[in-house]
C-alpha atoms as a PDB file:
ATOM      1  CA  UNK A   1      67.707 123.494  46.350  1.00  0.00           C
ATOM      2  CA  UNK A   2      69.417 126.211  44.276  1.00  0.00           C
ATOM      3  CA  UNK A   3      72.772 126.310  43.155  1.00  0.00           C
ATOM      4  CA  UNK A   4      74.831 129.299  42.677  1.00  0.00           C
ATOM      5  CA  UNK A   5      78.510 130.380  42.217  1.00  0.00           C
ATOM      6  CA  UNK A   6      80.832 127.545  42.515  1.00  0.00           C
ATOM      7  CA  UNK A   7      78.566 125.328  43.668  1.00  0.00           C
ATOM      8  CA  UNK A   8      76.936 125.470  40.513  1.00  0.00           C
ATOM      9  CA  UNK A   9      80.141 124.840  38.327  1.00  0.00           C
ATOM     10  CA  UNK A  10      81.029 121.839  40.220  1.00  0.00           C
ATOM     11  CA  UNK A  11      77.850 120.040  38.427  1.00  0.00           C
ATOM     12  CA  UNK A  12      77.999 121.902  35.384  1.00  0.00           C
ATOM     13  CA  UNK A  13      79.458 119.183  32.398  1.00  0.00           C
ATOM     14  CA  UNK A  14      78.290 118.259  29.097  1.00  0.00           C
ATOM     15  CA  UNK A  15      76.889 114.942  30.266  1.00  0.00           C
ATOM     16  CA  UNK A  16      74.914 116.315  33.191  1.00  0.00           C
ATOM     17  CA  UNK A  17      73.278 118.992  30.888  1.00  0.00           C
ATOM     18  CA  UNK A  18      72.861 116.352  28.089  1.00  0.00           C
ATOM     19  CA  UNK A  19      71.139 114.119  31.519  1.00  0.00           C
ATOM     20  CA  UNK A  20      69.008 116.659  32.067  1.00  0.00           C
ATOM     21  CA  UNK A  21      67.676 117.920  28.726  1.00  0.00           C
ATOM     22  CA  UNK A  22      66.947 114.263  27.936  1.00  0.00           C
ATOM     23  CA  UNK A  23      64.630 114.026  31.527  1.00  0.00           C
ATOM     24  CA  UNK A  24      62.911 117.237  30.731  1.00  0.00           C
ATOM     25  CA  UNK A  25      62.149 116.059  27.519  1.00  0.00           C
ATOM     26  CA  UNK A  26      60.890 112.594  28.622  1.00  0.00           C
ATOM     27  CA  UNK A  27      58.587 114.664  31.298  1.00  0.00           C
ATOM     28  CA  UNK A  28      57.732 117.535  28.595  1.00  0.00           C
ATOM     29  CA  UNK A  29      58.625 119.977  30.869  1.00  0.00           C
ATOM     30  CA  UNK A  30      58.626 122.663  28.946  1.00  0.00           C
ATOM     31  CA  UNK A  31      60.015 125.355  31.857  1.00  0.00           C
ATOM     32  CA  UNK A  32      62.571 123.129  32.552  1.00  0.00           C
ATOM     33  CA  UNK A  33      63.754 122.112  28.999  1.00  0.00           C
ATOM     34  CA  UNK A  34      64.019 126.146  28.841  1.00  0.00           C
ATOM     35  CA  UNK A  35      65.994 126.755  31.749  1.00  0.00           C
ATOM     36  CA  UNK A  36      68.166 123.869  30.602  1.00  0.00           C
ATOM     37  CA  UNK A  37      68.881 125.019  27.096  1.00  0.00           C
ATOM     38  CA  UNK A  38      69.525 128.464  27.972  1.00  0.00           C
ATOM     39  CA  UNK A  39      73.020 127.364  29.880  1.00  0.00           C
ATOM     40  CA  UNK A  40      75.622 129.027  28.167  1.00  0.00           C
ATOM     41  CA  UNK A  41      77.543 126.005  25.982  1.00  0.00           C
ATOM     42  CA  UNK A  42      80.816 127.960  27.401  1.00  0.00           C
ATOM     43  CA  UNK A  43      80.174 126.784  30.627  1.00  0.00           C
ATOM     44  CA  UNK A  44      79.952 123.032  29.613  1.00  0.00           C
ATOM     45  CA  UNK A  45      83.008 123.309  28.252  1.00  0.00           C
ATOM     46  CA  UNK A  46      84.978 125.516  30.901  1.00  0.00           C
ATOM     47  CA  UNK A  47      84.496 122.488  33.399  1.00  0.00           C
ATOM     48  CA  UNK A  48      87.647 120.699  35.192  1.00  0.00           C
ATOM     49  CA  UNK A  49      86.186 117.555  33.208  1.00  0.00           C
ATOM     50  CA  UNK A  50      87.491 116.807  30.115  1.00  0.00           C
ATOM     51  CA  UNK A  51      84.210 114.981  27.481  1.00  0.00           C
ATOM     52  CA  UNK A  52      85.602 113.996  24.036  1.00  0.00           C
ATOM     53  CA  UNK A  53      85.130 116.615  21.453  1.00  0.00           C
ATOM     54  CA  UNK A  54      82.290 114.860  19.923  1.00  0.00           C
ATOM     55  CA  UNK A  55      80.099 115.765  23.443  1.00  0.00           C
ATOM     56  CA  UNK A  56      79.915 119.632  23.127  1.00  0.00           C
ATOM     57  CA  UNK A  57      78.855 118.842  19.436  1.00  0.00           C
ATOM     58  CA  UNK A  58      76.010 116.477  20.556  1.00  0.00           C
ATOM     59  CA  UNK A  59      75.076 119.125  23.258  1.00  0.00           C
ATOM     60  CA  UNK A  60      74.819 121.576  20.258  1.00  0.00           C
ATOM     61  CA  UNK A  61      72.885 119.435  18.679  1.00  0.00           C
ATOM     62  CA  UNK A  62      69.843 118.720  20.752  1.00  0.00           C
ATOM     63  CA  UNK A  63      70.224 122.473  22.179  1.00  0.00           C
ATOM     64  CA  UNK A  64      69.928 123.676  18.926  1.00  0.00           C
ATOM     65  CA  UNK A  65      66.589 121.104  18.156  1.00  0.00           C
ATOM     66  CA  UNK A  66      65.109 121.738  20.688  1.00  0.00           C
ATOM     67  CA  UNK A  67      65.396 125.593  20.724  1.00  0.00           C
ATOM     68  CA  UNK A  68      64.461 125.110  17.408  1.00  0.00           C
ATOM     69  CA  UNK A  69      67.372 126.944  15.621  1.00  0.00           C
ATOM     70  CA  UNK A  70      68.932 126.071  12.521  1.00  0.00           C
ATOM     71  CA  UNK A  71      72.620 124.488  12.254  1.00  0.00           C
ATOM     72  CA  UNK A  72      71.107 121.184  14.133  1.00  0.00           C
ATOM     73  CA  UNK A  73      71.916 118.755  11.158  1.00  0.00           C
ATOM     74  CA  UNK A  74      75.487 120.657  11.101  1.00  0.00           C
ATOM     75  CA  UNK A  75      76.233 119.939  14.255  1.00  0.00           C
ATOM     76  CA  UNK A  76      74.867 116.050  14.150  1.00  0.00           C
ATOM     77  CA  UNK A  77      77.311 116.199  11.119  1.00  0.00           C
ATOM     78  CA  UNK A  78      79.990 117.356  13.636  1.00  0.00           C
ATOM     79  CA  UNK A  79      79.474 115.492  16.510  1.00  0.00           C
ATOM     80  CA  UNK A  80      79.309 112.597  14.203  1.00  0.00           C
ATOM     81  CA  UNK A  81      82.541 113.097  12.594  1.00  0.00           C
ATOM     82  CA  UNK A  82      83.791 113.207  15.607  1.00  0.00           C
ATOM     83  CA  UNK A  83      82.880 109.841  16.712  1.00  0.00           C
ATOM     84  CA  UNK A  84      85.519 107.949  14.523  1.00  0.00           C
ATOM     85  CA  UNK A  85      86.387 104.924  16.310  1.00  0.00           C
ATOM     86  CA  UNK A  86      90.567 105.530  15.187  1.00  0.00           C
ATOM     87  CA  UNK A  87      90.336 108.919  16.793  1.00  0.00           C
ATOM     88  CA  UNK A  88      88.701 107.748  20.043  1.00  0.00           C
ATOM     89  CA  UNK A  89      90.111 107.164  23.909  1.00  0.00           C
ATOM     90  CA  UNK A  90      90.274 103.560  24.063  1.00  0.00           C
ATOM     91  CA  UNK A  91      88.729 104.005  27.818  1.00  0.00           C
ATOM     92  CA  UNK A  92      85.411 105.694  26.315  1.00  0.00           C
ATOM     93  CA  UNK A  93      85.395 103.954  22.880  1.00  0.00           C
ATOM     94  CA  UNK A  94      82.778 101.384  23.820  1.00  0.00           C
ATOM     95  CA  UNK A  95      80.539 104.042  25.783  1.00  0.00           C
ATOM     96  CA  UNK A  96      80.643 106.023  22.484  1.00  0.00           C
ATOM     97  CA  UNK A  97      80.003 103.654  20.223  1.00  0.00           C
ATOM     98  CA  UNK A  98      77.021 101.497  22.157  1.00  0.00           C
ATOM     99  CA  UNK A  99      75.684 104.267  23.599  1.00  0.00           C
ATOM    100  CA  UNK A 100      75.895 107.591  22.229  1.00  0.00           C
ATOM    101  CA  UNK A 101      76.596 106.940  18.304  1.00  0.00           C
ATOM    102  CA  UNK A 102      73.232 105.057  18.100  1.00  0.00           C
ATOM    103  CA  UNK A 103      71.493 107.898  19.852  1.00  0.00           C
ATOM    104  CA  UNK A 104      73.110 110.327  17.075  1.00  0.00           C
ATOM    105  CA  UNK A 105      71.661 107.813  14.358  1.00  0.00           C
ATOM    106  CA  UNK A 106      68.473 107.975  16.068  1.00  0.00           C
ATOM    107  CA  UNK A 107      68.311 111.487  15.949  1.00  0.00           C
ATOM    108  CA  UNK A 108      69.596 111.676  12.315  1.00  0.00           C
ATOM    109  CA  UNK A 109      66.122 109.519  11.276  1.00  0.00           C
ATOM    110  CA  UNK A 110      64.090 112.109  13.746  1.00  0.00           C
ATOM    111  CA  UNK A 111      65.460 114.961  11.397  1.00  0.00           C
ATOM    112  CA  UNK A 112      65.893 113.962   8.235  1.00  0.00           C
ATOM    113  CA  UNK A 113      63.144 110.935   7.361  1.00  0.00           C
ATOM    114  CA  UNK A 114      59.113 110.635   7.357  1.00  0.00           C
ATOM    115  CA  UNK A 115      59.907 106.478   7.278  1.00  0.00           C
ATOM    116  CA  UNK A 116      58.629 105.485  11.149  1.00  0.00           C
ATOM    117  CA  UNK A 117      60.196 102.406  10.096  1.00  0.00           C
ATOM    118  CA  UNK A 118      64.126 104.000   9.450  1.00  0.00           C
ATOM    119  CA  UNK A 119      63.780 105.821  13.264  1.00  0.00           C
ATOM    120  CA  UNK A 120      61.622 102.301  14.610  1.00  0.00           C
ATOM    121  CA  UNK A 121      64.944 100.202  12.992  1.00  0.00           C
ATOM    122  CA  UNK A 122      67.580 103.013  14.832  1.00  0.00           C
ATOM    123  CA  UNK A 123      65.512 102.426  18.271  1.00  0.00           C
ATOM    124  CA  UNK A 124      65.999  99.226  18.300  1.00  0.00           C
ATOM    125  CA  UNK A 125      69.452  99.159  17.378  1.00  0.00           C
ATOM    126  CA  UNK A 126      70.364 101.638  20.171  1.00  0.00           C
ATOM    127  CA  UNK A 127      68.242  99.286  22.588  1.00  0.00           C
ATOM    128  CA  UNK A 128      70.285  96.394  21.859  1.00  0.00           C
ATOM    129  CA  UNK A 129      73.824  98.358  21.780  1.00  0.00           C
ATOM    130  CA  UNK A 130      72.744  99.931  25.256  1.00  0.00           C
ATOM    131  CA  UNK A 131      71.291  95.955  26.674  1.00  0.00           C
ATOM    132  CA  UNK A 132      74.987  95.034  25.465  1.00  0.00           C
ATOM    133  CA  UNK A 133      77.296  97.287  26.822  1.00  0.00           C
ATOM    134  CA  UNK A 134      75.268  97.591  30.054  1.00  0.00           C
ATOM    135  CA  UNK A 135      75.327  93.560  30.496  1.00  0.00           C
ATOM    136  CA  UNK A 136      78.767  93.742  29.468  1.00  0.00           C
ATOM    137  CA  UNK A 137      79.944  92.528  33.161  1.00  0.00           C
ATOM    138  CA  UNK A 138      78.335  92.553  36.281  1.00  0.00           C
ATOM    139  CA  UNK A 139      79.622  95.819  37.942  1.00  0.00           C
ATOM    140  CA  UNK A 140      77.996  97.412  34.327  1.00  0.00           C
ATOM    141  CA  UNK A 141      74.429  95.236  34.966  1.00  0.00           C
ATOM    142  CA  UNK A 142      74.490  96.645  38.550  1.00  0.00           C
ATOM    143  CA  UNK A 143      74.728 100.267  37.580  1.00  0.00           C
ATOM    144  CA  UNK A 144      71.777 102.084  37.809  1.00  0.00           C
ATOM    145  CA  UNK A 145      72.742 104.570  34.688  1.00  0.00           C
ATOM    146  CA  UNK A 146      72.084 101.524  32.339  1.00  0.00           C
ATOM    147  CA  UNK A 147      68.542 100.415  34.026  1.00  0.00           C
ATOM    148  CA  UNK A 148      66.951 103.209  31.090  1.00  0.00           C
ATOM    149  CA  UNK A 149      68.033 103.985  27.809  1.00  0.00           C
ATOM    150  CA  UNK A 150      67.627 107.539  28.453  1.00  0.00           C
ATOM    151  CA  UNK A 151      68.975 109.453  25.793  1.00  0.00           C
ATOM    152  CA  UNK A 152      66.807 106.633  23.235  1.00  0.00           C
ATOM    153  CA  UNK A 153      63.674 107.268  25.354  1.00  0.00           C
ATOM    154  CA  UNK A 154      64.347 111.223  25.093  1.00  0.00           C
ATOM    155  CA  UNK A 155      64.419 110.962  21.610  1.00  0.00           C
ATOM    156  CA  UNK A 156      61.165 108.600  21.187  1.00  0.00           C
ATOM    157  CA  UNK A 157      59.091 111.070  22.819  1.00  0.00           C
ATOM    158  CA  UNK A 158      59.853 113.325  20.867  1.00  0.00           C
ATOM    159  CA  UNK A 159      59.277 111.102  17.987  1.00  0.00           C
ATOM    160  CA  UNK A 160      56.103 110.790  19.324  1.00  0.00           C
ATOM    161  CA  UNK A 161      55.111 113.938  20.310  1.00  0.00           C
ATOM    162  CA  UNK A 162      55.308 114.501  16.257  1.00  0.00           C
ATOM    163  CA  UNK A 163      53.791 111.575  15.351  1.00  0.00           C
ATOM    164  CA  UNK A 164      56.156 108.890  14.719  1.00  0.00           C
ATOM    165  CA  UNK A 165      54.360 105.701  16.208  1.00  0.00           C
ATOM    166  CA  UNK A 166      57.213 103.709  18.531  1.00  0.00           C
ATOM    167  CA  UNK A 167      56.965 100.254  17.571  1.00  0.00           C
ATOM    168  CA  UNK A 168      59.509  98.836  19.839  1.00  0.00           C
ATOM    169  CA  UNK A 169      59.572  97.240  23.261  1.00  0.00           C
ATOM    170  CA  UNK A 170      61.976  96.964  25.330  1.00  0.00           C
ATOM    171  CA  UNK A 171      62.346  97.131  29.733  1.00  0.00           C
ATOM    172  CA  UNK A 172      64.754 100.449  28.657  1.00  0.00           C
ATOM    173  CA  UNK A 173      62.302 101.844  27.366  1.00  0.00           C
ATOM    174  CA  UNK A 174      58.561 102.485  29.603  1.00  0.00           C
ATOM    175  CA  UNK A 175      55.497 102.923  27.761  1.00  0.00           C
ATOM    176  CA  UNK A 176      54.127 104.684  30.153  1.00  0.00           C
ATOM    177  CA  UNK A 177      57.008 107.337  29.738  1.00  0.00           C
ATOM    178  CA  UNK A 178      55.571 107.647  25.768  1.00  0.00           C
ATOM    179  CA  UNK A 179      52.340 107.901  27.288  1.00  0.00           C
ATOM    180  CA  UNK A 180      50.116 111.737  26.016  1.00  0.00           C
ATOM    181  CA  UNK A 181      49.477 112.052  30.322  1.00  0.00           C
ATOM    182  CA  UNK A 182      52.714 112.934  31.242  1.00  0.00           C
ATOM    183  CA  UNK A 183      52.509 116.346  29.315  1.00  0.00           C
ATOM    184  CA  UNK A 184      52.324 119.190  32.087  1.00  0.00           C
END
């Protein structure tokens, strides 16, 4: 199926692209990782759909990573900053704070240490915020969006792929998704 036009800005949003960059990674798909990065960041943020600011930053982020640009620590730095619990929507505070702020920490060890053990200890920390806000109640535990960490799994294989050893376990995050034989 290919989208075009209108069709194609209907699905266009910061969390969809940040969805599928983090899938492409997991299956190293290196054509689609590519095809993904290269949407403009104008268009996730000319969407009906309003993100909080700290999103497009975040986007930035892992775009610029993974294109392998400079100005990816400046944006964490942003995105970040942007995460400040006073400034948040009460409605996505929780989301933002179990979920995305301990993928940002995560990806501040992947950048900035050698110590397995500081990006091991930010893993598991994410694993547990995600376990908690996704067993918050029971519409949250039967949501399919929190059955994988995905943006923590993204970010292990990449770990991985650069040789990081993942010392956690968790059900959120596969193994077999770490694994050198899903590499196309």
């Amino acid at each position: 199926m290919e989208l075009s036009g209108a069709e194609l800005l209907r699905y266009a949003s910061a969390a969809n692209w940040l969805n599928s960059i983090f899938l492409a990674i997991i299956t190293r798909n290196g054509e689609a990782i590519n095809a993904i990065n290269a949407t403009p960041p104008s268009l996730l943020q000319g969407t009906e759909s309003t993100y909080p600011p700290y999103i497009y930053s975040w986007c930035e982020t892992i775009r610029r990573f993974v294109a392998r640009e400079s100005g990816a620590a400046e944006a964490l730095h942003e995105a970040i900053a942007a995460t400040d619990p006073e400034q948040l929507d009460p409605r996505t505070r929780d989301y933002t704070l179990r979920i995305v702020v301990p993928q940002m920490r995560m990806f501040h060890y992947l950048i900035s240490s050698s110590d397995a053990s500081e990006f091991n200890s930010a893993v598991s920390d994410a694993l547990e915020a995600h376990k908690a806000f996704w067993s918050a109640n029971a519409d949250k535990a039967a949501d399919p969006e929190g059955y994988l960490a995905l943006g923590p799994l993204a970010l292990s294989c990449i770990a991985r792929d650069v040789g990081i050893p993942i010392e956690v376990n968790s059900e959120y995050l596969p193994r077999e998704a770490l694994a050198d034989d899903l590499r196309p």
